[in-house]
Protein backbone atom coordinates (compact mmCIF):
# COMPACT_ATOMS: atom_id res chain seq x y z
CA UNK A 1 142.03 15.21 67.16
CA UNK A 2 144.31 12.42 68.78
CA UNK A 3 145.51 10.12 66.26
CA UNK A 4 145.49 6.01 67.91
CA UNK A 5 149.11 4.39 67.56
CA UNK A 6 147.48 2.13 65.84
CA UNK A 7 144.19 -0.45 64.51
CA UNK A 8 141.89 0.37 66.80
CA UNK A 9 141.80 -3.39 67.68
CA UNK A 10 145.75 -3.37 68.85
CA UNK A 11 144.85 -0.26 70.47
CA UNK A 12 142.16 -2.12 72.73
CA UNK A 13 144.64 -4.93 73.47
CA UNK A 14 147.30 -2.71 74.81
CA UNK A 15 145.21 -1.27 76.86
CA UNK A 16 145.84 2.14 75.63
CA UNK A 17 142.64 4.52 75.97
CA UNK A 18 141.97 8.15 74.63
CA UNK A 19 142.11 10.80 77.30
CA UNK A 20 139.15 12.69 77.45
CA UNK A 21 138.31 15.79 75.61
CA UNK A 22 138.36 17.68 78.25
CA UNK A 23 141.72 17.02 79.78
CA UNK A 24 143.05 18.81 76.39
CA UNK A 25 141.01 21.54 77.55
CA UNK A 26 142.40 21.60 81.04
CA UNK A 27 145.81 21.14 79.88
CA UNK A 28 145.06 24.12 77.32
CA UNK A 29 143.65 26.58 79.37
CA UNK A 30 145.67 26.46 82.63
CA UNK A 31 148.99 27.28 81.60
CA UNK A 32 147.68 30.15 79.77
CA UNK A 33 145.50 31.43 82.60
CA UNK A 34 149.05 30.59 85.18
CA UNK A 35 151.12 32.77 82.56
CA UNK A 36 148.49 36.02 82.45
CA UNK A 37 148.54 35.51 86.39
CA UNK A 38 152.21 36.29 86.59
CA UNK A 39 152.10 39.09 83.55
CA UNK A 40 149.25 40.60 85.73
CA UNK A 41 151.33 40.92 89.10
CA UNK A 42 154.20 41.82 87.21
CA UNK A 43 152.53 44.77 85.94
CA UNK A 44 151.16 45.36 89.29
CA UNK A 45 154.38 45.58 91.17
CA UNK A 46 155.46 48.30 88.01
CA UNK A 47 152.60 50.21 88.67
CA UNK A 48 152.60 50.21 92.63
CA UNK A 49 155.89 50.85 93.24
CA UNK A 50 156.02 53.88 94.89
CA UNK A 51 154.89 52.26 97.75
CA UNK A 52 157.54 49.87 97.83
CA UNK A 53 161.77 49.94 98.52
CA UNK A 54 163.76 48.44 95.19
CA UNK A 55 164.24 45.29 97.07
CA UNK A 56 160.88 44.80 98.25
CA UNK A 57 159.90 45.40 94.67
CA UNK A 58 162.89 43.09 93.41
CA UNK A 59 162.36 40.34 95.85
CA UNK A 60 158.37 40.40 95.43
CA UNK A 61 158.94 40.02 91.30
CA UNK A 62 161.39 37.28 92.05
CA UNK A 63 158.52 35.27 94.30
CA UNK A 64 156.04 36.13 91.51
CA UNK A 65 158.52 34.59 88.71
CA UNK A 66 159.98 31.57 90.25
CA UNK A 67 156.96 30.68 92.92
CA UNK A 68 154.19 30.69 90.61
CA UNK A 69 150.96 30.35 91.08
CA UNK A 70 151.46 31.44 94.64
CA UNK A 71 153.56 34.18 94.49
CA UNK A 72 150.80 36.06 91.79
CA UNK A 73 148.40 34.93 94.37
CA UNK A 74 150.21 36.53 97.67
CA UNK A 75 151.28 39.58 95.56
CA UNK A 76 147.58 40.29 94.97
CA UNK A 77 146.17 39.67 98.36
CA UNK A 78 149.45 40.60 101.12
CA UNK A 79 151.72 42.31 98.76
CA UNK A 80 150.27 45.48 97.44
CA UNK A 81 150.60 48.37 98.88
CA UNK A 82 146.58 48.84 99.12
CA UNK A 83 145.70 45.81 100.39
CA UNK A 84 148.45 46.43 103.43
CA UNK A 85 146.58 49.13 103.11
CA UNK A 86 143.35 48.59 104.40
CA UNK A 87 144.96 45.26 106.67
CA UNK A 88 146.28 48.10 108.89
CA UNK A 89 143.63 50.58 109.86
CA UNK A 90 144.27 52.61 112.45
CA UNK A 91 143.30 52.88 116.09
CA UNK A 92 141.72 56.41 116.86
């Protein structure tokens, strides 16, 4: 719990207020969630990369490191190998 700087009554004149419970929660919970993200596509890009070069593989863990939450994000959805995949299907 959130200890007051002070009497609750100086507290009240200063105009200082409690955040809510639930930004604790939010402020918990994210950054944990944002770091399993990037340990997540990390792994990916180890596991996948026989379909890519050593600098597509480089650069792509460099976007997922240093642009996160959006580089986890476009690893997952443009980046692997099966999702190109299946975005080019051939004409027959």
């Amino acid at each position: 719990m959130l200890a007051s700087p002070g009497p609750l009554w100086l507290t009240a004149a200063m105009g200082f207020q409690a955040p809510p419970p639930l930004y604790d929660l939010v402020w918990s919970v994210v950054p944990i969630l944002l770091i399993a993200l990037v340990v997540l596509a990390l792994i990916s890009i180890a596991r996948n990369t026989a379909g890519l070069s050593s600098t597509a593989t480089a650069v792509w863990a460099a976007v997922v490191l240093f642009v996160a939450p959006i580089g986890p994000i476009a690893w997952f959805i443009i980046g692997r190998p099966a999702a190109r995949a299946s975005a080019v299907k051939p004409t027959v």
